[in-house]
C-alpha atoms as a PDB file:
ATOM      1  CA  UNK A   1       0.000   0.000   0.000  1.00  0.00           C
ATOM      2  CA  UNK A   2       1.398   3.600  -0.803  1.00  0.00           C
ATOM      3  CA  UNK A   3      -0.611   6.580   0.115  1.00  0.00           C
ATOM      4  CA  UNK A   4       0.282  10.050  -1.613  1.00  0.00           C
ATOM      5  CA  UNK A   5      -1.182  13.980  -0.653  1.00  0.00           C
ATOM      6  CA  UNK A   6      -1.971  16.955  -2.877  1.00  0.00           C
ATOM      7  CA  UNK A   7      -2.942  20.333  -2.166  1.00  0.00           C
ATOM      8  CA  UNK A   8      -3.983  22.858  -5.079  1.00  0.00           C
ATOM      9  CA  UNK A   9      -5.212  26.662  -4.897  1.00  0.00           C
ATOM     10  CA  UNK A  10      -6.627  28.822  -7.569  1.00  0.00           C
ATOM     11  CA  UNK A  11      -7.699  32.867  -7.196  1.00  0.00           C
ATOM     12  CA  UNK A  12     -11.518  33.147  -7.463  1.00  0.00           C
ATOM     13  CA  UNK A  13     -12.277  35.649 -10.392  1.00  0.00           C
ATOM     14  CA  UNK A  14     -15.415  36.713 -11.936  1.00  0.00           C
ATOM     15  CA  UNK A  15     -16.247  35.504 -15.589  1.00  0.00           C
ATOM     16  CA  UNK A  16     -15.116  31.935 -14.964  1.00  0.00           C
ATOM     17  CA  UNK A  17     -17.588  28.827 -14.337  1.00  0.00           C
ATOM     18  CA  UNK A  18     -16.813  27.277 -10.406  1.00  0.00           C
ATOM     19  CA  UNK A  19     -16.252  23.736 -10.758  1.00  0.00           C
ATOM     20  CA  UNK A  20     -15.288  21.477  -7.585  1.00  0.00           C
ATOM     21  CA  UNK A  21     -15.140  18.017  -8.189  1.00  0.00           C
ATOM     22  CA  UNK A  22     -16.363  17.984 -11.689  1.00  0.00           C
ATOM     23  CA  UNK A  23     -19.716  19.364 -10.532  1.00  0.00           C
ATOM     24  CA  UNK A  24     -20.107  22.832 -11.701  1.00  0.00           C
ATOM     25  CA  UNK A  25     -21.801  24.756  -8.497  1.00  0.00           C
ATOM     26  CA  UNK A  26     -23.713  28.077  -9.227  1.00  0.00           C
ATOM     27  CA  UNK A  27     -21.932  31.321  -7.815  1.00  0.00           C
ATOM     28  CA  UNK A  28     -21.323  34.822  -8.704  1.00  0.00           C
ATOM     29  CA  UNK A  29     -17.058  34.069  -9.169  1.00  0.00           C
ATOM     30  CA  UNK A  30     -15.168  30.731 -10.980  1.00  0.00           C
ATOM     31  CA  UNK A  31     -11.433  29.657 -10.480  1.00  0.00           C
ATOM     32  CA  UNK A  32      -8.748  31.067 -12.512  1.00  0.00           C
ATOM     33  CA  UNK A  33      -6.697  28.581 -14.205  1.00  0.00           C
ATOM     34  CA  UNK A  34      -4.800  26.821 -17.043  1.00  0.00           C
ATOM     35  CA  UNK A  35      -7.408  24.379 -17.041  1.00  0.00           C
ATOM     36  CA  UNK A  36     -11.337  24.746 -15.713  1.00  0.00           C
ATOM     37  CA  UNK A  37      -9.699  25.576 -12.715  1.00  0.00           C
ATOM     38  CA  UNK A  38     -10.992  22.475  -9.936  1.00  0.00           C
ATOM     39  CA  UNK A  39      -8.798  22.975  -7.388  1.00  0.00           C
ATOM     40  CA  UNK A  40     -10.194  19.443  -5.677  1.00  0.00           C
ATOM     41  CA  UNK A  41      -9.748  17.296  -8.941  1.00  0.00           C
ATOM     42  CA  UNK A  42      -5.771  18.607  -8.729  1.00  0.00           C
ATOM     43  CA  UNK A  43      -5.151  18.134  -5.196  1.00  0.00           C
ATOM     44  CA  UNK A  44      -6.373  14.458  -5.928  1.00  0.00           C
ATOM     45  CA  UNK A  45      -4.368  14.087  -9.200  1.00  0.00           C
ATOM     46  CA  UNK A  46      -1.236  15.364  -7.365  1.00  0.00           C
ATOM     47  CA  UNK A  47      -1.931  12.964  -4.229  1.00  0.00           C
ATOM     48  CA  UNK A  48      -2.732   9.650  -7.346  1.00  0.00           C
ATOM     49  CA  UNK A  49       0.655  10.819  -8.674  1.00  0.00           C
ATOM     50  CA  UNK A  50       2.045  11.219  -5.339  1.00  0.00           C
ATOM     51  CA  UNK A  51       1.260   7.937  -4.419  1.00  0.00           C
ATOM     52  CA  UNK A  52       2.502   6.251  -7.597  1.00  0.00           C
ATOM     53  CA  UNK A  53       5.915   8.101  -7.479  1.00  0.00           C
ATOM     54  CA  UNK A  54       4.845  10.004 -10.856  1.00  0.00           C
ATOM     55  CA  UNK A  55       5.729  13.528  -9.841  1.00  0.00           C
ATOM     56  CA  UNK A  56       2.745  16.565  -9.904  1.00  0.00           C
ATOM     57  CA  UNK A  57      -0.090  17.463 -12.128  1.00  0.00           C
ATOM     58  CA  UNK A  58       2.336  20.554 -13.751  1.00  0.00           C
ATOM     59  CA  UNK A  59       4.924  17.872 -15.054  1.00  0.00           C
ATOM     60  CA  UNK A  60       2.396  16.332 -16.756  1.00  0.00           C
ATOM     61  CA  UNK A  61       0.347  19.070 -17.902  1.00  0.00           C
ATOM     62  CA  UNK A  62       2.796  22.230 -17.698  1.00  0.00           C
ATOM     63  CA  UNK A  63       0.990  25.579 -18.221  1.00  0.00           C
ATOM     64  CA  UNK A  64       2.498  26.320 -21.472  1.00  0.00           C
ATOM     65  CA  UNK A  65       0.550  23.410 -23.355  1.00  0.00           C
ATOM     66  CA  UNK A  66      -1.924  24.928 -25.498  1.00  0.00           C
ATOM     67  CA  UNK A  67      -3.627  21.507 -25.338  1.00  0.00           C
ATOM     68  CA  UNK A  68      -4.450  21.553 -21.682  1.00  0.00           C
ATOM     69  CA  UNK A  69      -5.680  24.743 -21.732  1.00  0.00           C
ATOM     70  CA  UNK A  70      -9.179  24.852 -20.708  1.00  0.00           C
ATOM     71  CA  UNK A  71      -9.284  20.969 -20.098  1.00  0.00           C
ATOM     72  CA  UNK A  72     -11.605  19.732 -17.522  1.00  0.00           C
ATOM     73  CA  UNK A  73      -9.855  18.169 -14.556  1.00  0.00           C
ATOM     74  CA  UNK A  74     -12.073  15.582 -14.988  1.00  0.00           C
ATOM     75  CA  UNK A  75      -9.859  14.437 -18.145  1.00  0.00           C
ATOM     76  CA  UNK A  76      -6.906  14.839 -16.277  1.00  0.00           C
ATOM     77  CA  UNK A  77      -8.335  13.003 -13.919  1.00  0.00           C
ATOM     78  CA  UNK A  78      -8.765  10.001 -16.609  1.00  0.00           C
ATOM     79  CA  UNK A  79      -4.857  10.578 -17.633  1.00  0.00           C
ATOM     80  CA  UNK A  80      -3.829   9.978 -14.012  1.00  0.00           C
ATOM     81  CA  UNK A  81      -6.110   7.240 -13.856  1.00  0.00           C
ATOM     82  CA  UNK A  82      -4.751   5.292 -16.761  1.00  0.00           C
ATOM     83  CA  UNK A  83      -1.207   6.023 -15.269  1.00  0.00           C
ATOM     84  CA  UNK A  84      -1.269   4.656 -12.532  1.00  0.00           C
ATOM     85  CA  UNK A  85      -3.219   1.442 -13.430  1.00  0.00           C
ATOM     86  CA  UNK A  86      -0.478   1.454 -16.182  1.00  0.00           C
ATOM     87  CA  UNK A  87       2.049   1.323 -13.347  1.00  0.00           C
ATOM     88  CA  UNK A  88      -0.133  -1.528 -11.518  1.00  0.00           C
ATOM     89  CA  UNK A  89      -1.978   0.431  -8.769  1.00  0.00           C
ATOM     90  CA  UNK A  90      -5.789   0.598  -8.047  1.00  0.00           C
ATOM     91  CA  UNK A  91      -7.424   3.081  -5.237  1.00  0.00           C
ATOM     92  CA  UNK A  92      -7.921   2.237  -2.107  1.00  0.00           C
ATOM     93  CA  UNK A  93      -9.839   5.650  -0.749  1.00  0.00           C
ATOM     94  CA  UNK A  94      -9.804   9.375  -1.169  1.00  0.00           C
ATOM     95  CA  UNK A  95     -10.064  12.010   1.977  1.00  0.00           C
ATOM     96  CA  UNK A  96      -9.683  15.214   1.133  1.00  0.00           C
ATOM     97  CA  UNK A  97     -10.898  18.665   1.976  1.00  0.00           C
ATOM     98  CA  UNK A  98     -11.893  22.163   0.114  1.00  0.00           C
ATOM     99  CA  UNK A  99     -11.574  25.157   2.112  1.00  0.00           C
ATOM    100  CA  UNK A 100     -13.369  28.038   0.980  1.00  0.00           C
ATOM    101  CA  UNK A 101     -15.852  30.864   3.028  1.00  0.00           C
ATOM    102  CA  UNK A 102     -18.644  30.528  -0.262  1.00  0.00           C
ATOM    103  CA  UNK A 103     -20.051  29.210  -1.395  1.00  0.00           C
ATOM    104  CA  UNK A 104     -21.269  26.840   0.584  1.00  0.00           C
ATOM    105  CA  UNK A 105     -20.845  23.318  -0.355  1.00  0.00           C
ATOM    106  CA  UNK A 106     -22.139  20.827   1.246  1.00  0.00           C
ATOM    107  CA  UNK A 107     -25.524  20.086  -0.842  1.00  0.00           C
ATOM    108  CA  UNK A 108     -22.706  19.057  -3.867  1.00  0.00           C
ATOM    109  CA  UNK A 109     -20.519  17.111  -1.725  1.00  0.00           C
ATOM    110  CA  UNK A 110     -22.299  13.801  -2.852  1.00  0.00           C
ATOM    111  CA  UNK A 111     -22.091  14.508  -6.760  1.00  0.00           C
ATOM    112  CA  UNK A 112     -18.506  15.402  -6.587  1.00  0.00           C
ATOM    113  CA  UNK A 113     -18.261  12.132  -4.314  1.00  0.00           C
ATOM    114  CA  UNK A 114     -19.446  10.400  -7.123  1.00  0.00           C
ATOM    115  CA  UNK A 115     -18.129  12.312 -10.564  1.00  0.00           C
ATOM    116  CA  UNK A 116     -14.584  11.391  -8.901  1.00  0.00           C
ATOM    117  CA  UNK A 117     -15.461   7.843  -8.008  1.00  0.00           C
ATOM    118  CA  UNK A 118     -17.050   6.953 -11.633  1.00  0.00           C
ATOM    119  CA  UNK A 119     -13.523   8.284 -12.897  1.00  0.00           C
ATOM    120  CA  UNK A 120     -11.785   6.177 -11.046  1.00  0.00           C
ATOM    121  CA  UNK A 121     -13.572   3.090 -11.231  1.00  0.00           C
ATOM    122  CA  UNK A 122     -14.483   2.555  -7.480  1.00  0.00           C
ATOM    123  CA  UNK A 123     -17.324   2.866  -5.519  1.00  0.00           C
ATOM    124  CA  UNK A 124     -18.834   6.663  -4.328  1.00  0.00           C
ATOM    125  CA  UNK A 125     -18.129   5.537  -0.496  1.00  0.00           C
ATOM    126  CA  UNK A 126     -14.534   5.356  -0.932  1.00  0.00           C
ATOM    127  CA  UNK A 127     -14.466   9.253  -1.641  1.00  0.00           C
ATOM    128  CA  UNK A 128     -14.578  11.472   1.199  1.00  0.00           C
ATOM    129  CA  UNK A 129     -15.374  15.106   0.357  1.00  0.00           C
ATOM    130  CA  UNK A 130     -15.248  17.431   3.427  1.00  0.00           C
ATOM    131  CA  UNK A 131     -15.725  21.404   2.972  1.00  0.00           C
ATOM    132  CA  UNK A 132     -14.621  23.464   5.431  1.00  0.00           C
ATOM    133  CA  UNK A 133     -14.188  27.813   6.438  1.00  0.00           C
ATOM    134  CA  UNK A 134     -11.280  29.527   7.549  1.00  0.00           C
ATOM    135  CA  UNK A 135     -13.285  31.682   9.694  1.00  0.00           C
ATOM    136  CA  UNK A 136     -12.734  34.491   7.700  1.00  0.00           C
ATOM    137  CA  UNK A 137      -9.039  34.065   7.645  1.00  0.00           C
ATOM    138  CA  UNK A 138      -6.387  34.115   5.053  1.00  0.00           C
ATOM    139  CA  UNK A 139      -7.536  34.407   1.404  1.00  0.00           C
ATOM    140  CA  UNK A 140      -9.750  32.045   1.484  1.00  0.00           C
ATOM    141  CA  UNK A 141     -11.261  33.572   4.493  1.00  0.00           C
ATOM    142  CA  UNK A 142     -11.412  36.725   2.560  1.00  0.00           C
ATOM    143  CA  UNK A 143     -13.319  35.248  -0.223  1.00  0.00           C
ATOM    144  CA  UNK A 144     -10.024  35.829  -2.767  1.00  0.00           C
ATOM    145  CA  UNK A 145      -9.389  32.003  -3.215  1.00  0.00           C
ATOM    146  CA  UNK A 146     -10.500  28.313  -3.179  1.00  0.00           C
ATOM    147  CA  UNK A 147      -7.927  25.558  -1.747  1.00  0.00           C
ATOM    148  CA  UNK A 148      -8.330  21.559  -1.749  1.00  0.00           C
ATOM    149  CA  UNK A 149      -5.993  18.964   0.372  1.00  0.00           C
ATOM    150  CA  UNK A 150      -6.646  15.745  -0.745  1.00  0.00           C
ATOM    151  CA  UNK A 151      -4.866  12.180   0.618  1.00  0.00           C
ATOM    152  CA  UNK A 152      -5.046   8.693  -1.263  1.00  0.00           C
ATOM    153  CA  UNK A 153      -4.564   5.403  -0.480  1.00  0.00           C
ATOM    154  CA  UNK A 154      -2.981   2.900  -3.337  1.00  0.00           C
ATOM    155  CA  UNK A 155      -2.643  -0.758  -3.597  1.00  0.00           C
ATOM    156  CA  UNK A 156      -0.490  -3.375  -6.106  1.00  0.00           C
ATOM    157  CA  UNK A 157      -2.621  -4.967  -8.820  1.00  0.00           C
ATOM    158  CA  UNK A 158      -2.033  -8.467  -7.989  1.00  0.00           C
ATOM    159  CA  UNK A 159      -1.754 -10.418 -11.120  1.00  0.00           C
END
């Protein structure tokens, strides 16, 4: 078993769709990115890769490739996914957490529970989706930013 950890932040802007977890969640302000910006969907790419010893999301999908740009997470999310089942690991679980002071999230947490899972081939009750405030501290506290920690659990394919 190897377990791997990713955290991702991305500046809040208006003019941009807010997507978390591949669910796209109505508010007045979306996250500025490369790509559509899911700040949970790269904290759990980065934690997959973490886990599998295959680097970070950027060394796969650098900022300067025109052909990411724009991509939803959710297809990185599939590239990862064939990776590491390429280098003979399934998922165990996913915890992770997205802090952010609005919107609030916890009426989505199940769909993003489940777009991640039916990525990943597993079943919705081995993702764990918490949401969580600052209290109004830091930039996300002050409404100028969304971040995600995420931590995965891996296991050998046995052949």
């Amino acid at each position: 078993m190897k377990v791997g950890f990713g955290y991702d932040v991305h500046q809040l802007v208006e003019g941009r769709k807010l997507i978390l977890g591949g669910v796209e969640i109505p508010y007045k302000e979306g996250l500025l990115g490369h790509s559509d910006g899911d700040v949970l969907l790269h904290a759990i790419c980065d934690a997959l890769l973490g886990a599998i010893g295959a680097g970070d999301l950027g060394k796969h999908f650098p900022e300067n490739d025109l052909k990411s740009k724009g991509i939803s997470s959710l297809e990185l999310l599939r590239v990862v996914e064939i990776l590491k089942e390429e280098r003979g690991f399934r998922t165990n679980n996913i915890d992770c957490t997205v802090v952010a002071q609005n919107p609030k999230l916890a009426e989505y947490i199940p769909k993003m529970e489940k777009s991640i899972a039916g990525v990943l081939g597993i079943d919705a009750k081995k993702v764990n989706v918490k949401a969580t405030t600052t209290e109004g501290l830091g930039f996300t506290g002050k409404g100028e930013g969304i971040a995600a920690y995420a931590v995965v659990s891996v296991r050998s394919i046995e052949f």
